[in-house]
Protein backbone atom coordinates (compact mmCIF):
# COMPACT_ATOMS: atom_id res chain seq x y z
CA UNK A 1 -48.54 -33.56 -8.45
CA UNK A 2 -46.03 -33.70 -5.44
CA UNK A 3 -43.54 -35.30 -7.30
CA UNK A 4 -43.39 -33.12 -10.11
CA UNK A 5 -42.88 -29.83 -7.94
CA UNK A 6 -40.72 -31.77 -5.77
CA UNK A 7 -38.14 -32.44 -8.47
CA UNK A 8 -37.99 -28.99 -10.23
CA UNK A 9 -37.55 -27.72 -6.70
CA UNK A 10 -34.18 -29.58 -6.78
CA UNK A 11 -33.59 -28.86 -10.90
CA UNK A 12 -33.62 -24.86 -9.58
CA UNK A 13 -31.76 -25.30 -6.19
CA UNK A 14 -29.20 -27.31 -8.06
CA UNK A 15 -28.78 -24.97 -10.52
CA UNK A 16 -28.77 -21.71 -8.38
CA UNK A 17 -26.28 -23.80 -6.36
CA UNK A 18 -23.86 -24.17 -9.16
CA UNK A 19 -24.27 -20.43 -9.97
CA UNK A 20 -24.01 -19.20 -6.20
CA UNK A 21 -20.62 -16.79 -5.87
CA UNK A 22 -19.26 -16.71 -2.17
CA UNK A 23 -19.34 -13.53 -0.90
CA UNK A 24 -16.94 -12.40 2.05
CA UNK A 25 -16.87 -9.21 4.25
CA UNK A 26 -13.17 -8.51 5.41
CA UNK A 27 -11.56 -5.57 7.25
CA UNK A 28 -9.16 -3.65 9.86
CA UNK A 29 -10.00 -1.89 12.62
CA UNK A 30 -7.22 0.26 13.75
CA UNK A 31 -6.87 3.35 15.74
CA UNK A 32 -3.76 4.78 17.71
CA UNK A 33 -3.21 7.54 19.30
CA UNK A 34 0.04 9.61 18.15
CA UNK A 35 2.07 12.30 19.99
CA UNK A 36 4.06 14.22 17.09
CA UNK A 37 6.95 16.70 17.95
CA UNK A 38 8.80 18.93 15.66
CA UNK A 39 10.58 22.27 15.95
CA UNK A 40 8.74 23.26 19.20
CA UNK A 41 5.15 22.15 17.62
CA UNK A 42 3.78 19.14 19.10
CA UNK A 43 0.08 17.14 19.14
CA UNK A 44 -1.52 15.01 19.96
CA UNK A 45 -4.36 13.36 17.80
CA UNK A 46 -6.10 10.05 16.89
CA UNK A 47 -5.10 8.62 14.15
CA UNK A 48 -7.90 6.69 12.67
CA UNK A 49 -6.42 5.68 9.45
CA UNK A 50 -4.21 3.05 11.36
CA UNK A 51 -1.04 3.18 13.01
CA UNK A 52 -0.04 -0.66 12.34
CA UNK A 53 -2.16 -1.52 9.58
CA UNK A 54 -4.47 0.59 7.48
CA UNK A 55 -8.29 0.23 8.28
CA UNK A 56 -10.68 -0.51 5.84
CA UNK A 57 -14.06 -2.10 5.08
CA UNK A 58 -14.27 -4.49 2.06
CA UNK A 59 -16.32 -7.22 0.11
CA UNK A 60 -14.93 -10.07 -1.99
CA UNK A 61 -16.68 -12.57 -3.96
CA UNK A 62 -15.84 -15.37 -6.40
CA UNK A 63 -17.93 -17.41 -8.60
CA UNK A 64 -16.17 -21.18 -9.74
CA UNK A 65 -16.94 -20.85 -13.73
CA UNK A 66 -15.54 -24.80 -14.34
CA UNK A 67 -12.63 -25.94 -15.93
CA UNK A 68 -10.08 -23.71 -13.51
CA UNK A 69 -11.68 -20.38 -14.40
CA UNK A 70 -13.36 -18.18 -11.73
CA UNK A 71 -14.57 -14.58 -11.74
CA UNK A 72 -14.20 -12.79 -8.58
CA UNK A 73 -14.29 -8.88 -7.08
CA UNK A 74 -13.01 -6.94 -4.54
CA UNK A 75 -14.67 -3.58 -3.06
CA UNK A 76 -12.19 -1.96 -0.45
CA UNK A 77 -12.59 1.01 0.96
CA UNK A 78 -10.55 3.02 3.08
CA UNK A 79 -11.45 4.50 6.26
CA UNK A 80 -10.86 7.00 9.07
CA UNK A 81 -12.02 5.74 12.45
CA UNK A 82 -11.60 9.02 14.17
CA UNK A 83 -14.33 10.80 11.97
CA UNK A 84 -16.05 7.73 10.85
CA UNK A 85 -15.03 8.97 7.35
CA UNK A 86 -14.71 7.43 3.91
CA UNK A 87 -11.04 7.83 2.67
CA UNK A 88 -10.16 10.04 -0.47
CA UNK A 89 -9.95 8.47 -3.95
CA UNK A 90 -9.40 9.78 -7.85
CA UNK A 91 -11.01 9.55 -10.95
CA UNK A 92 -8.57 10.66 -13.37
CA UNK A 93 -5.05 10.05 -11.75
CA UNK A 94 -4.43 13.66 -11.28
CA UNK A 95 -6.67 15.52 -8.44
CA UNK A 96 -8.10 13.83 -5.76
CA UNK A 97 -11.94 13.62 -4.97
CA UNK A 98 -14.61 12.06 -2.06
CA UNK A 99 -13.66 11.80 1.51
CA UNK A 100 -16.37 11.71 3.57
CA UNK A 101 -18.83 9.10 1.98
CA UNK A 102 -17.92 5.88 1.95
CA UNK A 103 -15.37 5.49 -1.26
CA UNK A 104 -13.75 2.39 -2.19
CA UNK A 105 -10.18 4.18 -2.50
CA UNK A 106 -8.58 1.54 -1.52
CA UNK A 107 -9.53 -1.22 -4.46
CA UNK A 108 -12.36 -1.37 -6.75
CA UNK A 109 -11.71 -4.38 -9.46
CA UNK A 110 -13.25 -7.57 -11.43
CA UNK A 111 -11.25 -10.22 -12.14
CA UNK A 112 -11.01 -13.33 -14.79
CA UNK A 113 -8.72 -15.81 -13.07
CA UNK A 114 -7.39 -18.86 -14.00
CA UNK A 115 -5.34 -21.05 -12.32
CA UNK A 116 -3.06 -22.35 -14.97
CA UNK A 117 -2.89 -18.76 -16.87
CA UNK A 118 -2.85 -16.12 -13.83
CA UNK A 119 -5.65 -12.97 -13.43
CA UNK A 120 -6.91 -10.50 -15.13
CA UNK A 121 -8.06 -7.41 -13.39
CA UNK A 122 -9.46 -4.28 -14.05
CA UNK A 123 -10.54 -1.54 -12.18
CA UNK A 124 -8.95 0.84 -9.40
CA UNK A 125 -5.96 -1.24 -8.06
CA UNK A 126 -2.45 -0.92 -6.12
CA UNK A 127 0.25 -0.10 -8.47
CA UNK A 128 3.44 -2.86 -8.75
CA UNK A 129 5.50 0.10 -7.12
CA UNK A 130 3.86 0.46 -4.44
CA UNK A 131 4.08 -3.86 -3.36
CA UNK A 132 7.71 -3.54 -2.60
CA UNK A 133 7.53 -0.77 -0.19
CA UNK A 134 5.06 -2.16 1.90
CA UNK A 135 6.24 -5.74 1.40
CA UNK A 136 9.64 -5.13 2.15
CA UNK A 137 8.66 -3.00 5.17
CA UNK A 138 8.84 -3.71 9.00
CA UNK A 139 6.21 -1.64 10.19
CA UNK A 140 3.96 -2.49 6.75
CA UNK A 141 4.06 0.88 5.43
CA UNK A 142 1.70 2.39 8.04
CA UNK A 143 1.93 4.76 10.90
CA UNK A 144 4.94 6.31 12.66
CA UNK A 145 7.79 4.43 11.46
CA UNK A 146 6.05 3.74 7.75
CA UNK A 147 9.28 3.62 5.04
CA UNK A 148 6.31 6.06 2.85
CA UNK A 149 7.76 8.83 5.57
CA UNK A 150 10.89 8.84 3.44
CA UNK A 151 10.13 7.08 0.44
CA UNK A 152 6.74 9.46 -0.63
CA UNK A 153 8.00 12.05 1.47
CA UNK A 154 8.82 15.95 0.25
CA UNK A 155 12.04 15.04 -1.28
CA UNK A 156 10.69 12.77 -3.59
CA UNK A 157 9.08 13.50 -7.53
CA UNK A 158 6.66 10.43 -6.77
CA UNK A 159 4.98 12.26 -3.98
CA UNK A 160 3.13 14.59 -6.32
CA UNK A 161 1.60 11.98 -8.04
CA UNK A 162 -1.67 10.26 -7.52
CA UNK A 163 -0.25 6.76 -9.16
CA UNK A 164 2.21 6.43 -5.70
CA UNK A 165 0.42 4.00 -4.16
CA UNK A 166 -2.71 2.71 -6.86
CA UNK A 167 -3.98 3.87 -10.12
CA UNK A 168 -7.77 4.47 -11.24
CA UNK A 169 -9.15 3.36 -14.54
CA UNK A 170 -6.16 0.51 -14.76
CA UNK A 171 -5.72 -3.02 -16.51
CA UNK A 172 -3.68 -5.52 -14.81
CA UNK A 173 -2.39 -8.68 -15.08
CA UNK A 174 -1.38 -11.18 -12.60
CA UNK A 175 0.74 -13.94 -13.09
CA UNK A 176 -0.42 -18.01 -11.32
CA UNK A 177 2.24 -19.41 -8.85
CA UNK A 178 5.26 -20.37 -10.97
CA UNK A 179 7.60 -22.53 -8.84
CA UNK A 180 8.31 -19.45 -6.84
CA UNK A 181 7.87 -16.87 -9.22
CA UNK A 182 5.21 -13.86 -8.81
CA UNK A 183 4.59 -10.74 -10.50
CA UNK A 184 2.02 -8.24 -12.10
CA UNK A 185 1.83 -5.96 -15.08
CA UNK A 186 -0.63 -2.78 -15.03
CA UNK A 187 -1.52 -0.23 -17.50
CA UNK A 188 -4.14 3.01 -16.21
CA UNK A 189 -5.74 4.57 -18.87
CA UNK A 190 -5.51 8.45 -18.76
CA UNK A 191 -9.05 9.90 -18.33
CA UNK A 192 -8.64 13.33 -17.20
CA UNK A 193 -8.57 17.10 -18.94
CA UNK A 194 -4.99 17.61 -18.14
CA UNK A 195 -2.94 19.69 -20.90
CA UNK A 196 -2.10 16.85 -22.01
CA UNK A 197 -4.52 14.12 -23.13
CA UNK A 198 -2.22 11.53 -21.53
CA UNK A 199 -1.72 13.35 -18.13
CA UNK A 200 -2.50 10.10 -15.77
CA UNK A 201 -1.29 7.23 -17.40
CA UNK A 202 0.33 4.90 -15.27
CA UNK A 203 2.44 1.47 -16.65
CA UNK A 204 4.52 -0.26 -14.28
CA UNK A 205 5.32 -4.43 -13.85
CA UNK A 206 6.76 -6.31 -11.06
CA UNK A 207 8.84 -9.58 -10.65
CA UNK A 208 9.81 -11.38 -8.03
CA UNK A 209 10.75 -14.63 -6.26
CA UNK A 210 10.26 -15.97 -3.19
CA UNK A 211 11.92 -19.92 -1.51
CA UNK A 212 13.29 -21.16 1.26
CA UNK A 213 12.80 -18.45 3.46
CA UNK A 214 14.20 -15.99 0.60
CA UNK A 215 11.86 -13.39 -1.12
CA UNK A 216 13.19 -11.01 -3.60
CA UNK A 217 11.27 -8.13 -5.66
CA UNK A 218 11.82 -5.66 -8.16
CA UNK A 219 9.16 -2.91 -9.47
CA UNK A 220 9.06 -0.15 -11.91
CA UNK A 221 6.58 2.78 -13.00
CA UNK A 222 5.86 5.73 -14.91
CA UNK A 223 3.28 8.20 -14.75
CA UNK A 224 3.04 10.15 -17.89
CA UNK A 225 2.56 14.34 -17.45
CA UNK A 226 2.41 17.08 -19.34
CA UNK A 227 5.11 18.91 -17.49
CA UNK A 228 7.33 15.88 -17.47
CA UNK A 229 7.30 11.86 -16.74
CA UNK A 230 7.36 10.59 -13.20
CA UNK A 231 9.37 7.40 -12.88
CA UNK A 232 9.85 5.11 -10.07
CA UNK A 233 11.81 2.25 -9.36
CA UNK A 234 12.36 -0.11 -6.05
CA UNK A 235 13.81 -3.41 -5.49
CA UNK A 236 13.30 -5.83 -2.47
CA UNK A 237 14.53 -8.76 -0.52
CA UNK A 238 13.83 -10.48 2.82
CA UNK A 239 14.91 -13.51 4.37
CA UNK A 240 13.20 -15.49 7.11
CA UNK A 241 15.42 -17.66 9.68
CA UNK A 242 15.08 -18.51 13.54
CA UNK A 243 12.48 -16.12 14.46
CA UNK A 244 13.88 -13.35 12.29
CA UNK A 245 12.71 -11.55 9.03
CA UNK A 246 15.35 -9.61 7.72
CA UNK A 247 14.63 -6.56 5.46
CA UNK A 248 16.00 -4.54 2.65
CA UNK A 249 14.97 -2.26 -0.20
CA UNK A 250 16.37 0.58 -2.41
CA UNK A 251 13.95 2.88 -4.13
CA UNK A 252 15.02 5.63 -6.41
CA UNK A 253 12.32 7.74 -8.67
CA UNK A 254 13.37 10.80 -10.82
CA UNK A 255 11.15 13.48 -13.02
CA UNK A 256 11.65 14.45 -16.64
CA UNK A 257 12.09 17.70 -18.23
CA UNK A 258 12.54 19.62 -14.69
CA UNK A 259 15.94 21.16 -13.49
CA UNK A 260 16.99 19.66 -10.19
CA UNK A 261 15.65 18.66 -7.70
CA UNK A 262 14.12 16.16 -9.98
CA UNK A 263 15.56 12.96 -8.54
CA UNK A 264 16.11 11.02 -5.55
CA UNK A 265 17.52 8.21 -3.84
CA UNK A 266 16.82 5.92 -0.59
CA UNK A 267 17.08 2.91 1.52
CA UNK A 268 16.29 0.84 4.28
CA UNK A 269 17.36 -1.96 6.51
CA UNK A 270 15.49 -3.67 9.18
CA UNK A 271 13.66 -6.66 10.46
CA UNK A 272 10.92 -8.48 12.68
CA UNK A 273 11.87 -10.06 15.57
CA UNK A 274 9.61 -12.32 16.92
CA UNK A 275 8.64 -11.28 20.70
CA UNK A 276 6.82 -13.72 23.55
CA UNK A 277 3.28 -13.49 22.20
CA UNK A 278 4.12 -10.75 19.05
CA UNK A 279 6.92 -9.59 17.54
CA UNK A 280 9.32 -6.10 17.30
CA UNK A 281 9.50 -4.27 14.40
CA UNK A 282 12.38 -2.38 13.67
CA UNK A 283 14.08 -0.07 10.43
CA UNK A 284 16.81 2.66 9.56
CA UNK A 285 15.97 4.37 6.32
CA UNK A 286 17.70 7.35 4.70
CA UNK A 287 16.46 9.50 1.53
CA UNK A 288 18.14 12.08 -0.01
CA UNK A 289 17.69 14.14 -3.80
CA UNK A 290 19.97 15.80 -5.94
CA UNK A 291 19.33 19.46 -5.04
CA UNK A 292 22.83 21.71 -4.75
CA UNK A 293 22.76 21.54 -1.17
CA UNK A 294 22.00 17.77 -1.18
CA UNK A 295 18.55 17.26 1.53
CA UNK A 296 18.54 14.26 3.11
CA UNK A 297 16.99 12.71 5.81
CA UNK A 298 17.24 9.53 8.44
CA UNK A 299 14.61 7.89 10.22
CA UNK A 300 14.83 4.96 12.93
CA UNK A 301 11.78 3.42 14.20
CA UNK A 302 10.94 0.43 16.71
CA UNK A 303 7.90 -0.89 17.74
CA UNK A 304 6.55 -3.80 19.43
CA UNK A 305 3.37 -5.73 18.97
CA UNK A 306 1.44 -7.79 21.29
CA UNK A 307 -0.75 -10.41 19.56
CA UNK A 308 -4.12 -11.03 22.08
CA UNK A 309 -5.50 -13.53 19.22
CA UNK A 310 -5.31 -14.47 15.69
CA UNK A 311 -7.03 -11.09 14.88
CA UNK A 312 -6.54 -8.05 18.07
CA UNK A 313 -3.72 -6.92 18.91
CA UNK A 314 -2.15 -4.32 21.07
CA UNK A 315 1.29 -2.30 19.11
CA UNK A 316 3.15 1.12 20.45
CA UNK A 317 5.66 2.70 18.03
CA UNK A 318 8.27 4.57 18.25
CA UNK A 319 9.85 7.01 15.34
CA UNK A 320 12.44 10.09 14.73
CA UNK A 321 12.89 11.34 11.93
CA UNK A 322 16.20 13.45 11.60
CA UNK A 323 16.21 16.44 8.56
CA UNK A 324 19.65 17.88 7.00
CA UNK A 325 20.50 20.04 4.32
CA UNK A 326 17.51 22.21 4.23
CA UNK A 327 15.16 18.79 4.22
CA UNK A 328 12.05 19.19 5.90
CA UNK A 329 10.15 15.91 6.17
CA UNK A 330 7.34 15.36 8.44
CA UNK A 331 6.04 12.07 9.85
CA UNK A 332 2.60 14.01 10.19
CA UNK A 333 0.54 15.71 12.52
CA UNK A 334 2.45 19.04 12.30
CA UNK A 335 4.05 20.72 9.91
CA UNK A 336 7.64 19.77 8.62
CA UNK A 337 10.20 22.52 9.56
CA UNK A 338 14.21 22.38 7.42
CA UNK A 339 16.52 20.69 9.38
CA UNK A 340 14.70 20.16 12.34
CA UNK A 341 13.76 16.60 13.85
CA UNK A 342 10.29 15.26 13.92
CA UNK A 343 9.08 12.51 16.49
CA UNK A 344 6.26 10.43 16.52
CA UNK A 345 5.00 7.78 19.41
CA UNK A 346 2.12 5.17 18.15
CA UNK A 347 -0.18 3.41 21.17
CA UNK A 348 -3.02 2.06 19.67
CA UNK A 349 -5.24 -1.48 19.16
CA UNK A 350 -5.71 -3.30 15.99
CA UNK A 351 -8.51 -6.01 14.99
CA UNK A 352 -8.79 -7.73 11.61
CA UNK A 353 -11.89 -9.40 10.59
């Protein structure tokens, strides 16, 4: 009788075994706090979304399926440390929704993968866009001396879209290593009640390569409206030698339909130097659009970040932003003002689990 129960015991352990997924918890705790100045306004605040990267709370899993297939998920969800709030997400692409509750804003997707034959992913997901301007950034795209000051800043036709930085209700596809080669394709399906039954739709692709210390990107998007088309387009490269990562992108975007201001233009140069026991981030971007008196703005940021371990570390950045022609950008914290300069100093801690 033993020997019986003993042996399916091991037929159903051996078989959950083989069906078991791995499950991981993941996420970033980071808070700063931020003194803003601009045009005789000044604060100063916590900023709980993360002043050197942007924290979040988040669950993946994968399941081996044999034969080089997997399935896996991510849940990611953004949060505000200061409130203990859930960040804000969107269900159709075009008005925004939660905050509060715990959303996952961040990434919500299932995936088919395959070694040989790349990913396929569905679900709420970063758009390609959005990959080179945080890949191609010093400071990572988050707080005071983020590139997204400039580059999804007032000035730009991508800041009134949802799609700047992910897209809801999307399927992507990712390519497998190729000898260098990366990139990823995604198409959002429109779900909203827009005037137009396509307001939401997002397409956009990405290709790059990256060897020997070299990484180059390019990206493109549109988001389909009724009251015009929002494009985007960026390109990328860095290079990695002695301690150095040098940075550079271009990003332009431009809206349909619209007189001008309906397009835009902007850079950015910089690098990461490493430091003792962390490294210093540091980048000079410039934006401008095509309005008659031709806004523009500069910002130049530096930071510094002190590594305590693998996963803590200490950062303070520094940022001014510089507004011409009427501009009136605004790192955050208080309002922008035309033509007037806005600062912005970072102190805060950062741990990754």
């Amino acid at each position: 009788m033993k020997k019986p129960l003993a042996l399916a015991t091991m037929l159903i352990a051996s078989g959950a075994s083989h069906a078991q997924s791995s499950v991981t918890v993941f996420g970033v705790i980071d808070l700063a706090v931020q003194h803003a100045r601009q045009a005789g306004n000044s604060v100063t605040r916590q900023n709980g979304i993360g002043g050197n990267q942007f924290s979040r709370l988040g669950f993946r899993g994968v399941e081996d399926l044999g034969g080089g297939w997997s399935a896996g998920f991510v849940l990611d969800a953004g949060l505000n440390l200061d409130t203990g709030a859930g960040a804000l997400t969107s269900a159709d692409n075009l008005t925004t929704a939660g905050g509060g509750a715990l959303t996952f804003s961040r990434r919500s997707t299932v995936s088919l993968i395959s070694k040989s034959w790349g990913e396929l992913r569905l679900g709420r997901d970063f758009v390609p866009t959005y990959w080179n301007l945080t890949g191609f950034d010093p400071f990572g795209s988050a707080g005071a001396g983020s590139v997204n000051n400039l580059a999804q800043g007032g000035l730009t036709r991508v800041s009134t879209v949802q799609t700047a930085v992910r897209a809801s209700n999307s399927i992507g596809y990712v390519l497998p290593g190729l000898h260098g080669f990366y990139g990823q394709a995604m198409h959002a399906l429109a779900e909203g009640n827009g005037p137009s039954r396509q307001d939401g739709r997002y397409s956009g692709v990405r290709l790059g390569y990256a060897h020997a210390g070299w990484n180059l990107a390019l990206a493109h998007g549109v988001t389909r409206l009724g009251t015009g088309d929002v494009s985007t387009s960026n390109i990328g490269a860095s290079y990695q030698f002695a301690g150095i990562k040098a940075m550079a992108q271009v990003f332009r975007d431009s809206k349909e339909v619209v007189a001008a201001p309906n397009r835009s233009n902007g850079w950015l140069v910089g690098a990461q130097i490493n430091a003792g026991p962390g490294y210093i981030p540091l980048s000079y971007s410039r934006v401008s659009d095509n309005s008659a008196s031709d806004r523009q703005a500069k910002q130049l940021a530096v930071g510094y970040v002190y590594n305590l371990s693998r996963r803590t570390a200490l950062y303070s950045t520094y940022s001014r932003l510089q507004n011409r022609n009427g501009a009136a950008l605004t790192g955050g914290g208080v309002p922008g003002v035309a033509n007037a300069a806005w600062t912005g100093l970072d102190i805060g801690m950062r741990h990754s689990f």
